[in-house]
N, C-alpha and C. Protein backbone atom coordinates (compact mmCIF):
# COMPACT_ATOMS: atom_id res chain seq x y z
N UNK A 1 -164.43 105.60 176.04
CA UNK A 1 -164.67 106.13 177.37
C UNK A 1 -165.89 107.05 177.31
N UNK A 2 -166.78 106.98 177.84
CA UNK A 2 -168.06 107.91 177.91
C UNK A 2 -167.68 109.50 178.83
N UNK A 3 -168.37 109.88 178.67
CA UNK A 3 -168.32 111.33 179.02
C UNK A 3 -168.35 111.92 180.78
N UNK A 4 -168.98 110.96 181.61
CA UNK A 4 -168.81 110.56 182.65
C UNK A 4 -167.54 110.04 183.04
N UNK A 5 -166.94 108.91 182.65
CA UNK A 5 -165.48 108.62 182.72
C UNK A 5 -164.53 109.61 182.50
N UNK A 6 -164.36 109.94 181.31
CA UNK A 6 -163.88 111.22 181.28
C UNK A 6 -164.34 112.25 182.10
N UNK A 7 -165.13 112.89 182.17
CA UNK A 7 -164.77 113.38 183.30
C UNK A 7 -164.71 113.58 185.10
N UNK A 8 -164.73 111.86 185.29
CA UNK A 8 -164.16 111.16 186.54
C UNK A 8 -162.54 111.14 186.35
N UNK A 9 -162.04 111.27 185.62
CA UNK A 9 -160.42 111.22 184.93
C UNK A 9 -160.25 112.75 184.74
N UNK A 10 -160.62 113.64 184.21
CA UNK A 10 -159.70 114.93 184.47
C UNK A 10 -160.14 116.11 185.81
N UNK A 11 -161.40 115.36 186.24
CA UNK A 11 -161.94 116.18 188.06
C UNK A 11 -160.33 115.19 188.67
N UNK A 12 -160.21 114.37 188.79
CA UNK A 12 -158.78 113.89 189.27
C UNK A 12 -157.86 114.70 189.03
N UNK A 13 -157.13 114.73 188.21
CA UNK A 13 -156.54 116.01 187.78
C UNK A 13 -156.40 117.33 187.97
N UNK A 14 -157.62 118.00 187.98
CA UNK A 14 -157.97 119.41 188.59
C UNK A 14 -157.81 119.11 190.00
N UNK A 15 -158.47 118.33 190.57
CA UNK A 15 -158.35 118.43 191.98
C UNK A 15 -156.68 118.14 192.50
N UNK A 16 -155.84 117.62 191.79
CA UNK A 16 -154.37 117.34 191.83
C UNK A 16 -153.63 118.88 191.99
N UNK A 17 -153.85 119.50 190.64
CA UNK A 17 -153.63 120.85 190.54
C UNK A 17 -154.02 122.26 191.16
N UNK A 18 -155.19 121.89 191.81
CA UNK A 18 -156.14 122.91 192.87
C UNK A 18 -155.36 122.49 194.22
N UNK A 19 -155.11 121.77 194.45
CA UNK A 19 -154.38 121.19 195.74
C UNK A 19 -153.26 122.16 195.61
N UNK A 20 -152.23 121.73 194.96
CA UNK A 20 -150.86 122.45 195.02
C UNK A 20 -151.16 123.98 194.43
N UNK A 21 -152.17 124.63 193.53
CA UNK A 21 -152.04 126.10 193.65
C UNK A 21 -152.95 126.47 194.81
N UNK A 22 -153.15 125.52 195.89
CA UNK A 22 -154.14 126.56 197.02
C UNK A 22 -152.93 126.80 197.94
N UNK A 23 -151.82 125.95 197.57
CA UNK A 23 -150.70 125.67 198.68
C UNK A 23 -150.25 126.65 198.43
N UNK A 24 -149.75 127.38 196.97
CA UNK A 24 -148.96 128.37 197.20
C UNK A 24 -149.90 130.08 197.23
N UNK A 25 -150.95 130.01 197.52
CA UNK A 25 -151.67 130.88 197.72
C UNK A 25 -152.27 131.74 196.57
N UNK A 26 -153.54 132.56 196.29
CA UNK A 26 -154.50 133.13 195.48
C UNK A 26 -153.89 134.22 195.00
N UNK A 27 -153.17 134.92 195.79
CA UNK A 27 -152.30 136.21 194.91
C UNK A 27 -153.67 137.72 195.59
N UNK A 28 -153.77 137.82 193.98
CA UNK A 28 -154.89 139.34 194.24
C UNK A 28 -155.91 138.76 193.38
N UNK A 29 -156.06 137.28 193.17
CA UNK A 29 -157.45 136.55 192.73
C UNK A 29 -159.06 137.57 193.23
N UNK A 30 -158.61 137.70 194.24
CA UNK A 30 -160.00 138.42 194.51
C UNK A 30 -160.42 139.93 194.84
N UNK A 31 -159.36 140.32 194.21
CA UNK A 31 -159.26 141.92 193.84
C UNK A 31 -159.95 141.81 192.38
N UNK A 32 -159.53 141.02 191.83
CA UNK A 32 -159.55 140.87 189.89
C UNK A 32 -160.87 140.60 190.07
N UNK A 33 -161.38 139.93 190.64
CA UNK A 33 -162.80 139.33 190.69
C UNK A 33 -163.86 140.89 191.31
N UNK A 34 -163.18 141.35 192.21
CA UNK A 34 -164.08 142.60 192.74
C UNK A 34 -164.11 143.46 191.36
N UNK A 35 -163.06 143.24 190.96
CA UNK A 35 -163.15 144.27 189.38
C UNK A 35 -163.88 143.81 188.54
N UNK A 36 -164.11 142.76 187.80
CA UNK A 36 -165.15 141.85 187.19
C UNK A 36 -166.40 142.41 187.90
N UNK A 37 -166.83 142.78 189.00
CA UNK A 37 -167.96 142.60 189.71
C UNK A 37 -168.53 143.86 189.79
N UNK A 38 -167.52 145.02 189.85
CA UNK A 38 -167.68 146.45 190.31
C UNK A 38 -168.50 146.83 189.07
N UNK A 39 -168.85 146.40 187.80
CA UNK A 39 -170.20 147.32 186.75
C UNK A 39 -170.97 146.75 187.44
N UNK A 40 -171.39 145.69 188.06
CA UNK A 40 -172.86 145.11 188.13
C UNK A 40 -173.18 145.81 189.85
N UNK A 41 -172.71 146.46 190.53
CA UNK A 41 -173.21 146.90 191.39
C UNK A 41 -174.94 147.08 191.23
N UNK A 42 -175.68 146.85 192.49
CA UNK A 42 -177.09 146.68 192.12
C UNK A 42 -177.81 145.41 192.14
N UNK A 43 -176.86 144.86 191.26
CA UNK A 43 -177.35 143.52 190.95
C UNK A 43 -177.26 142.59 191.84
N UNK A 44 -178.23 141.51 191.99
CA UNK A 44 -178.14 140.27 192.84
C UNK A 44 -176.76 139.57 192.76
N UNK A 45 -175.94 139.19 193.51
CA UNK A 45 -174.98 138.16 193.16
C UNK A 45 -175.08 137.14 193.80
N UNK A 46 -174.33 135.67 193.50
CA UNK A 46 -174.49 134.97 194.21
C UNK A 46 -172.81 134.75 194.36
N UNK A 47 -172.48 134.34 195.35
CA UNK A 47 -171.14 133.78 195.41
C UNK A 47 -170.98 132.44 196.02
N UNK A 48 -169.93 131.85 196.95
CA UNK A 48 -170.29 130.92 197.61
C UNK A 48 -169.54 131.00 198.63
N UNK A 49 -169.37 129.93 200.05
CA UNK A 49 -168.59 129.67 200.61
C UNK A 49 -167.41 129.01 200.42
N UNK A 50 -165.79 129.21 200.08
CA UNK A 50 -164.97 128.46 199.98
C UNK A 50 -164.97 126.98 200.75
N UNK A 51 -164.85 125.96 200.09
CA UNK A 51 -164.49 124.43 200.90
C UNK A 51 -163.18 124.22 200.79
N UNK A 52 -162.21 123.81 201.55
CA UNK A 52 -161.06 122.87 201.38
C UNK A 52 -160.54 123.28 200.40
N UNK A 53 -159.75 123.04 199.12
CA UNK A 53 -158.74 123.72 198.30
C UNK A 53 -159.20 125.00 197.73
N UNK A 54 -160.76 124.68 197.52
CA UNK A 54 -161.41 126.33 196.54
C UNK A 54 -160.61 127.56 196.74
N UNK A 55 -160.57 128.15 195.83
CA UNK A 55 -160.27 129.87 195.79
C UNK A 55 -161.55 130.45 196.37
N UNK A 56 -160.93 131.29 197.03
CA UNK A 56 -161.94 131.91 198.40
C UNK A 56 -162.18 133.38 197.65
N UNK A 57 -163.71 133.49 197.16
CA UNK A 57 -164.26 134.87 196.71
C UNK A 57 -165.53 136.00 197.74
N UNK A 58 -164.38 135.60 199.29
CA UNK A 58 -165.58 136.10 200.09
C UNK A 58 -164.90 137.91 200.08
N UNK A 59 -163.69 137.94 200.06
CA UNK A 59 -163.65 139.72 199.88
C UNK A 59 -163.96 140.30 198.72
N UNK A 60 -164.20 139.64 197.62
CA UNK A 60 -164.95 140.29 196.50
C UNK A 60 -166.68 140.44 196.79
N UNK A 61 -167.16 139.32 197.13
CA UNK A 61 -168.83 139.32 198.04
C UNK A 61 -168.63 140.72 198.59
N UNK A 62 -168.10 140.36 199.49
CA UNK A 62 -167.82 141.90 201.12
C UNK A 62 -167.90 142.97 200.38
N UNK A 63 -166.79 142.90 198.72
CA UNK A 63 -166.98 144.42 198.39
C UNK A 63 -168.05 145.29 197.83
N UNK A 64 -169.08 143.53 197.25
CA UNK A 64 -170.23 143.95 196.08
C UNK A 64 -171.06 144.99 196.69
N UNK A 65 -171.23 145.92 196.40
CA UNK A 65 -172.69 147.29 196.19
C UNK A 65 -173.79 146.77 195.38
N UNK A 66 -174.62 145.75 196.63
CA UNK A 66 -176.00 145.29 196.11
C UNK A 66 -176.13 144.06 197.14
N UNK A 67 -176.69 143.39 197.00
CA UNK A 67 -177.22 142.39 197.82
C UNK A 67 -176.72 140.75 196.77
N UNK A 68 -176.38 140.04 198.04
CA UNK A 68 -175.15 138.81 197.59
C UNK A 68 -176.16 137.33 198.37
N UNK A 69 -176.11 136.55 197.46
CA UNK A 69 -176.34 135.43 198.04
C UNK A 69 -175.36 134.23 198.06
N UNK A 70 -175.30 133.11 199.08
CA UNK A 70 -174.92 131.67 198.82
C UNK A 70 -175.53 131.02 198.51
N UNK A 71 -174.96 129.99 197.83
CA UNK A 71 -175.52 128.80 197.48
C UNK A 71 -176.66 127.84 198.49
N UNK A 72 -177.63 127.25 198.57
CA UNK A 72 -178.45 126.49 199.25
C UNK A 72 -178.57 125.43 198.56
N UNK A 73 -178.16 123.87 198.90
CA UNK A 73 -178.26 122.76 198.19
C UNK A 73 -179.55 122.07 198.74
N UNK A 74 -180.82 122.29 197.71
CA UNK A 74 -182.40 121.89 198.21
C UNK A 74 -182.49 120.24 198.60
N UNK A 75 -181.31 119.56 197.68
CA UNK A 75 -181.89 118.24 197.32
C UNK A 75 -181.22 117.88 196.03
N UNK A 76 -180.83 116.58 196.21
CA UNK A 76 -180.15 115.88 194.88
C UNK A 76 -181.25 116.23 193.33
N UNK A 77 -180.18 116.47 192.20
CA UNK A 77 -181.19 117.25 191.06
C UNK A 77 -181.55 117.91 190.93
N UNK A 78 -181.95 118.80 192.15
CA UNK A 78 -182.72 120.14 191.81
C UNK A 78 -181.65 121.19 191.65
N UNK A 79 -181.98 122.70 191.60
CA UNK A 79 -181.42 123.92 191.16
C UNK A 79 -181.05 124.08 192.57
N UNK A 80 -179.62 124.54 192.68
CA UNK A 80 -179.67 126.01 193.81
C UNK A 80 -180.55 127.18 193.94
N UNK A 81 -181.11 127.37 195.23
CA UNK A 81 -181.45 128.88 195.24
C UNK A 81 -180.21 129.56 196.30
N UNK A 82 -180.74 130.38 196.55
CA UNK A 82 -179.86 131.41 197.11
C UNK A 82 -180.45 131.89 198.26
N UNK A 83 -179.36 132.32 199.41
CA UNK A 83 -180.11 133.01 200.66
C UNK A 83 -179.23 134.15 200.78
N UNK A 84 -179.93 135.31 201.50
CA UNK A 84 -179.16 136.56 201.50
C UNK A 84 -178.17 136.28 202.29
N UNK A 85 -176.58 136.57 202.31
CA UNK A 85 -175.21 137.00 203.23
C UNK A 85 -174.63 138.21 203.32
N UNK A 86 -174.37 138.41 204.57
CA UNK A 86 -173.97 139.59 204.74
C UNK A 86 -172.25 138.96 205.53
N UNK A 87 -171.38 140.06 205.45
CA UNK A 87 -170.16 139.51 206.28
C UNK A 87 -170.32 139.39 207.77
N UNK A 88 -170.23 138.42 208.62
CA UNK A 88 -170.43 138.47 209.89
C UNK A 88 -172.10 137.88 210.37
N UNK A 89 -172.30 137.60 209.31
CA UNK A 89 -174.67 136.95 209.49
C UNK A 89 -173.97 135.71 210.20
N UNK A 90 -174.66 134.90 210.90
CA UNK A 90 -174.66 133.75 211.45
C UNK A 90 -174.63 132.34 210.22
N UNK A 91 -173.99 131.55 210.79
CA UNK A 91 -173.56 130.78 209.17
C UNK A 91 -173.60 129.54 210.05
N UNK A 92 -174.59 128.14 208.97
CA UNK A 92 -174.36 126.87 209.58
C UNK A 92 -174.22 125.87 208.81
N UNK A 93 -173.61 125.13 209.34
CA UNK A 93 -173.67 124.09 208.09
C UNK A 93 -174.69 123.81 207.05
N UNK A 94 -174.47 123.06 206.15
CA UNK A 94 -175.35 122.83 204.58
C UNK A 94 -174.95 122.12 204.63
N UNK A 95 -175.47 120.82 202.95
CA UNK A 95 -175.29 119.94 202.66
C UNK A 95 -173.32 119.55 201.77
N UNK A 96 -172.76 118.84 202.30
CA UNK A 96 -171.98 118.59 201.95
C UNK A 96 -170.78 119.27 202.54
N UNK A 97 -171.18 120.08 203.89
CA UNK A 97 -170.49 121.08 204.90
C UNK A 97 -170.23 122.00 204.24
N UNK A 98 -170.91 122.73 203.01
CA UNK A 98 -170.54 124.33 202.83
C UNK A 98 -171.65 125.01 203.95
N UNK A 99 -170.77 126.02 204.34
CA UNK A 99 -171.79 126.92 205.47
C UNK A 99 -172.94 128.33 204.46
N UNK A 100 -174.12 127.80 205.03
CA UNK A 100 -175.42 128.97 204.72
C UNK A 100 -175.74 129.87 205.91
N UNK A 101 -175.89 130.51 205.21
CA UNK A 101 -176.90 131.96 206.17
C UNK A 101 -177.61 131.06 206.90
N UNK A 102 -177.92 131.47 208.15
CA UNK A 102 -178.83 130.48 209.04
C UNK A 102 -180.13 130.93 209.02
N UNK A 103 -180.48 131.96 208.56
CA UNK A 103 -181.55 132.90 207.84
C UNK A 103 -181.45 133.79 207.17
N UNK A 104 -182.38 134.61 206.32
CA UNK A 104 -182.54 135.51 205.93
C UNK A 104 -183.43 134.96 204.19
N UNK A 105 -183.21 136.21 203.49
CA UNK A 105 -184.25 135.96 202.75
C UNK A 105 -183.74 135.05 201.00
N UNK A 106 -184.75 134.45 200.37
CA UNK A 106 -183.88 133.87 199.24
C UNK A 106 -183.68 135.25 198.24
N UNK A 107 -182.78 134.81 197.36
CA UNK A 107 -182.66 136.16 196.13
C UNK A 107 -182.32 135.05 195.22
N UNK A 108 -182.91 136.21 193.66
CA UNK A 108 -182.37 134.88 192.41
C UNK A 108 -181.44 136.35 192.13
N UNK A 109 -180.02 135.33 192.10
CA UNK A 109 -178.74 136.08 191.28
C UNK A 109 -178.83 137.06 189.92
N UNK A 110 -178.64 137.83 189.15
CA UNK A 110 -178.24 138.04 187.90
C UNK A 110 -177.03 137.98 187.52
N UNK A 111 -176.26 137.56 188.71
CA UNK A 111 -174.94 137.41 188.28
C UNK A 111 -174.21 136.10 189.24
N UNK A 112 -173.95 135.04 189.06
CA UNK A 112 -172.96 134.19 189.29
C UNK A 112 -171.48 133.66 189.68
N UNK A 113 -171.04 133.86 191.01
CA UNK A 113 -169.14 133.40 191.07
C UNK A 113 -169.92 132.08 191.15
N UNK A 114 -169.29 130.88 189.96
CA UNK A 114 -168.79 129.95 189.62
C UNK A 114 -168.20 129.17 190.25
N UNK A 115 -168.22 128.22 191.41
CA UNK A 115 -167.03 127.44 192.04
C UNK A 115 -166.58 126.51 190.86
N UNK A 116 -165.35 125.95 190.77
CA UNK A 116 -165.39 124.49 189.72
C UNK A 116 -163.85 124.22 189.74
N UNK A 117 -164.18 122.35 189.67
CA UNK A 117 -162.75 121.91 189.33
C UNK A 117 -162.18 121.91 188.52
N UNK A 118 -162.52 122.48 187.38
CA UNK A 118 -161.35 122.69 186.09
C UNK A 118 -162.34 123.19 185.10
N UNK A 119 -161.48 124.04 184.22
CA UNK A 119 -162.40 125.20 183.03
C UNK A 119 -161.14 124.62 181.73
N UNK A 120 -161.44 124.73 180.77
CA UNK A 120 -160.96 124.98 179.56
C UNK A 120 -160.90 126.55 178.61
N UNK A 121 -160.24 126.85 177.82
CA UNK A 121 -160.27 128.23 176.58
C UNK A 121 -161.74 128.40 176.37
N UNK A 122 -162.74 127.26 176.04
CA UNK A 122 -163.89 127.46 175.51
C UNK A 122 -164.72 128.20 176.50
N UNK A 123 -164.54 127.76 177.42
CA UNK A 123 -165.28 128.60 178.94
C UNK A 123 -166.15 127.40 179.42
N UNK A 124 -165.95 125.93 179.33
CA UNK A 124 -166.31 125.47 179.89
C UNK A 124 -165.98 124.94 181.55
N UNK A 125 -167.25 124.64 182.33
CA UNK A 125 -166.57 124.20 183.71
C UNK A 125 -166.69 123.06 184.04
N UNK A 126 -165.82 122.39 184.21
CA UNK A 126 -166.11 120.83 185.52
C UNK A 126 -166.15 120.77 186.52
N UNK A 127 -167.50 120.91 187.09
CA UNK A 127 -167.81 121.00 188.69
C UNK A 127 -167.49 119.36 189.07
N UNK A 128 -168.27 119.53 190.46
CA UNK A 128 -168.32 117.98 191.13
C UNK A 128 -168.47 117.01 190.87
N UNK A 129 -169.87 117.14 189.94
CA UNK A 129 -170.43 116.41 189.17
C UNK A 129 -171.98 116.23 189.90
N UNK A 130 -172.76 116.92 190.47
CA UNK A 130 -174.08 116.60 190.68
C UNK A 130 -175.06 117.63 190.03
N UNK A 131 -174.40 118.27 189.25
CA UNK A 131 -175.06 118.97 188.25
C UNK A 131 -175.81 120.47 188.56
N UNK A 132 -175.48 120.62 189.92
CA UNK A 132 -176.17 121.62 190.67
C UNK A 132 -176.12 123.20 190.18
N UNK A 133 -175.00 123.04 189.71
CA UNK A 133 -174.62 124.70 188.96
C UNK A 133 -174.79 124.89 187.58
N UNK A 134 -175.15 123.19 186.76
CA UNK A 134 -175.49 123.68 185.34
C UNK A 134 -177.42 123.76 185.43
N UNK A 135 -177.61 123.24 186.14
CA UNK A 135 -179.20 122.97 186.69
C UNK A 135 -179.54 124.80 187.11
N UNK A 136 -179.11 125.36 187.46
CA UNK A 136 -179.65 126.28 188.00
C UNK A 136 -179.00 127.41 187.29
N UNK A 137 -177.79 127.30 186.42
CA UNK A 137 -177.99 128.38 185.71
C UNK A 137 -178.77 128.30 184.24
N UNK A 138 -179.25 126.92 183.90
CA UNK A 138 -179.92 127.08 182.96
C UNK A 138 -181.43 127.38 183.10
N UNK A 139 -181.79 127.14 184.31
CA UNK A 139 -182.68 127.69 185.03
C UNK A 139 -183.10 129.47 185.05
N UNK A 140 -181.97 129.98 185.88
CA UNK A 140 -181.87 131.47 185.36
C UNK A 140 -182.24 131.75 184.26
N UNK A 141 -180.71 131.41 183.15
CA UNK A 141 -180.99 132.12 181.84
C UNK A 141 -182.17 131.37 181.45
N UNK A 142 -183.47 130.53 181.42
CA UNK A 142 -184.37 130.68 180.87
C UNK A 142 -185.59 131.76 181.15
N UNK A 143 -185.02 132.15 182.58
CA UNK A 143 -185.97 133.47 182.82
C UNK A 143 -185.54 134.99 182.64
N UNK A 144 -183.99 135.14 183.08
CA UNK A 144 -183.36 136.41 182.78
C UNK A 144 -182.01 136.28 182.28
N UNK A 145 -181.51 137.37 181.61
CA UNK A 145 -179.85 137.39 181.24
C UNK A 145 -179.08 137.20 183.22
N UNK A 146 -177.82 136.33 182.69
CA UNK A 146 -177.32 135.88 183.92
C UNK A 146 -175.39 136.15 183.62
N UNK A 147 -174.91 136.79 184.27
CA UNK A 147 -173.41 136.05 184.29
C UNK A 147 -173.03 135.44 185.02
N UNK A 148 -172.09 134.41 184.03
CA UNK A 148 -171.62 133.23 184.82
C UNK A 148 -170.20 133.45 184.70
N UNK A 149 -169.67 133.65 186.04
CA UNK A 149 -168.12 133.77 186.70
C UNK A 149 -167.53 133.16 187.30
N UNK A 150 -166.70 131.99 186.47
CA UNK A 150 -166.00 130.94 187.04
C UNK A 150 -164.73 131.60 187.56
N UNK A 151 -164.74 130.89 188.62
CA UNK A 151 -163.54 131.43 189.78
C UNK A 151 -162.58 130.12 190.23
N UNK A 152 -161.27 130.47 189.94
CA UNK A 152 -160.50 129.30 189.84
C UNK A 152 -159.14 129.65 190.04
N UNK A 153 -158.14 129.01 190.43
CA UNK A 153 -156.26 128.83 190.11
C UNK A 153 -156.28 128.56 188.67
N UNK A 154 -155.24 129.91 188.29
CA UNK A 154 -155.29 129.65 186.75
C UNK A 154 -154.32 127.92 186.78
N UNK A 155 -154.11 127.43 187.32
CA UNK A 155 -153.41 125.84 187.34
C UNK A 155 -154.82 124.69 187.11
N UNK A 156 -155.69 125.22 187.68
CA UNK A 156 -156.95 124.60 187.16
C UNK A 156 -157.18 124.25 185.50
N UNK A 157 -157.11 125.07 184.80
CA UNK A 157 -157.27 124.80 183.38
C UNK A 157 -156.83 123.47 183.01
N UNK A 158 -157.34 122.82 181.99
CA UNK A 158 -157.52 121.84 181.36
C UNK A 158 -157.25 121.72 180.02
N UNK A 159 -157.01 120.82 179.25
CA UNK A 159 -157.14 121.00 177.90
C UNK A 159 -158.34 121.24 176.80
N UNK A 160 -159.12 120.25 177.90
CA UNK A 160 -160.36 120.32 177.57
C UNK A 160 -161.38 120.00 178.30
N UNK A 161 -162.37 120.45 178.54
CA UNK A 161 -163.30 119.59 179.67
C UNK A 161 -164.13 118.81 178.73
N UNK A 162 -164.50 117.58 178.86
CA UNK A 162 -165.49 116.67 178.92
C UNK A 162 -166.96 117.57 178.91
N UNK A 163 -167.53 117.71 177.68
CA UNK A 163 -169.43 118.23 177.92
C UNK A 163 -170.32 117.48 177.64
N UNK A 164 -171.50 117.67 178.14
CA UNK A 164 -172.82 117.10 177.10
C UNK A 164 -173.88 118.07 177.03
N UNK A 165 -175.02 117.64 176.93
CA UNK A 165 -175.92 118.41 176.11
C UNK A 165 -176.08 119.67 177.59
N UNK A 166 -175.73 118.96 178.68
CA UNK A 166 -176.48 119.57 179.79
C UNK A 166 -175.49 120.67 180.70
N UNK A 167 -174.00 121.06 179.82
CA UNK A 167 -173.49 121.73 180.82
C UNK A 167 -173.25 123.33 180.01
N UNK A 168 -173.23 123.93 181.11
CA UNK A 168 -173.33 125.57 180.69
C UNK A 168 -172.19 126.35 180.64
N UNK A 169 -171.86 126.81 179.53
CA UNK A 169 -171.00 127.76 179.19
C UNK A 169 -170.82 128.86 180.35
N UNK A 170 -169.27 129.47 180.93
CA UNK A 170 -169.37 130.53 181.21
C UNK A 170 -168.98 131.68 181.03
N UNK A 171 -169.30 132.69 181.24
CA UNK A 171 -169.26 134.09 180.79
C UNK A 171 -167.95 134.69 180.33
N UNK A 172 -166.95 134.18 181.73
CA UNK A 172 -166.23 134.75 181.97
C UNK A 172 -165.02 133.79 183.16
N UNK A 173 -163.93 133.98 183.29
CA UNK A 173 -163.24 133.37 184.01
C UNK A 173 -162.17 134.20 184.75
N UNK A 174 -162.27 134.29 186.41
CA UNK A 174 -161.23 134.72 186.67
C UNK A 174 -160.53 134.28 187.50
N UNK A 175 -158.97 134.22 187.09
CA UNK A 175 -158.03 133.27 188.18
C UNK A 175 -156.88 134.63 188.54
N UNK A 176 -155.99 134.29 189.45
CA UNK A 176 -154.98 135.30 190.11
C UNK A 176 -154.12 135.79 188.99
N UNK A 177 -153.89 135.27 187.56
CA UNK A 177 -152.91 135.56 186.67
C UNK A 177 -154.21 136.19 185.62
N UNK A 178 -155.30 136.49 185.42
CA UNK A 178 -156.25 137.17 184.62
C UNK A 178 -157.29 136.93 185.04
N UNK A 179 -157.75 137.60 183.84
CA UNK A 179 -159.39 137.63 183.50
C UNK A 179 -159.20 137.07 181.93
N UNK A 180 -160.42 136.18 181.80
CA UNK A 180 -160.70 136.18 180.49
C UNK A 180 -162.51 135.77 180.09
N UNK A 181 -162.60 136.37 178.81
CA UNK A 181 -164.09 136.36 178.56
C UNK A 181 -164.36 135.80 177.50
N UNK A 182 -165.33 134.83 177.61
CA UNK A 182 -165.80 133.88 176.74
C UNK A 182 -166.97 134.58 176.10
N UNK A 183 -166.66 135.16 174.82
CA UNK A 183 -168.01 135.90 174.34
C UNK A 183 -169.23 134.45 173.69
């Protein structure tokens, strides 16, 4: 099975398991995450808009002390950039119906919330699969130190995720039952 197959076979899975822990709700997921977040005050963040099952990290955004961006999808392959959000800015659809700032200015993150369908112990993530979040944080860290904060239902975990040369380790992981850090 190639590495693609695999992981077309356990994004099935995660998305099985993200389904039924969105049903029974996040807990204080995004209290834990404001705590993760509260040293880097200052710093750029990026977070995102929740879609459909995702764990929703918009009251940790709301709480950050510094300036927060979303995600902007430019175009198949390329990197995310980021546009400034504030709680309550005007918001419109994007590509793939996550909602963007309908203006304001771009920012590059130093720090990262992570969307993804399933993480493993190692700190790896299995996003969608269009590569958009390993593309752009390897992007970052080739210009500045970055954290990367995968945000998830600890039911998400995996045994293992499926990698190749091209996907990026993250920092750190936080779901409603912890925190844990991938040094």
């Amino acid at each position: 099975m190639s590495v693609d197959e695999a992981k077309a076979v356990a994004r099935k899975a995660a998305f099985a398991a993200r389904k039924e822990a969105f049903a029974r709700g996040q807990g204080q997921a995004a209290e834990l995450l404001a705590d993760v977040l509260a040293p880097h005050r200052g710093k750029v963040l990026a977070g995102y808009m929740a879609m459909r099952t995702e764990i929703d990290p918009t009251a940790a955004m709301a709480a950050h002390q510094g300036p927060v961006g979303v995600p902007v999808i430019l175009g198949a392959g390329q990197a995310l950039r980021f546009r400034e959000w504030s709680p309550g800015c005007a918001m419109v659809a994007g590509e793939f119906g996550a909602f963007i700032p309908a203006d304001g200015a771009w920012v590059e993150p130093e720090v990262v919330i992570v969307p993804l369908v399933g993480f493993d112990a190692r700190g790896y993530r299995l996003g969608y699969g269009g590569g958009f979040y390993d593309r752009t944080l390897a992007g970052l860290r080739a210009r500045h130190g970055v954290l990367a904060v995968g945000f998830a239902f600890a039911a998400q975990e995996l045994p293992e995720v499926p990698i190749d040369q091209y996907d990026q380790r993250l920092d750190v992981i936080v779901t409603e039952q912890g925190i844990r850090h991938f040094p």
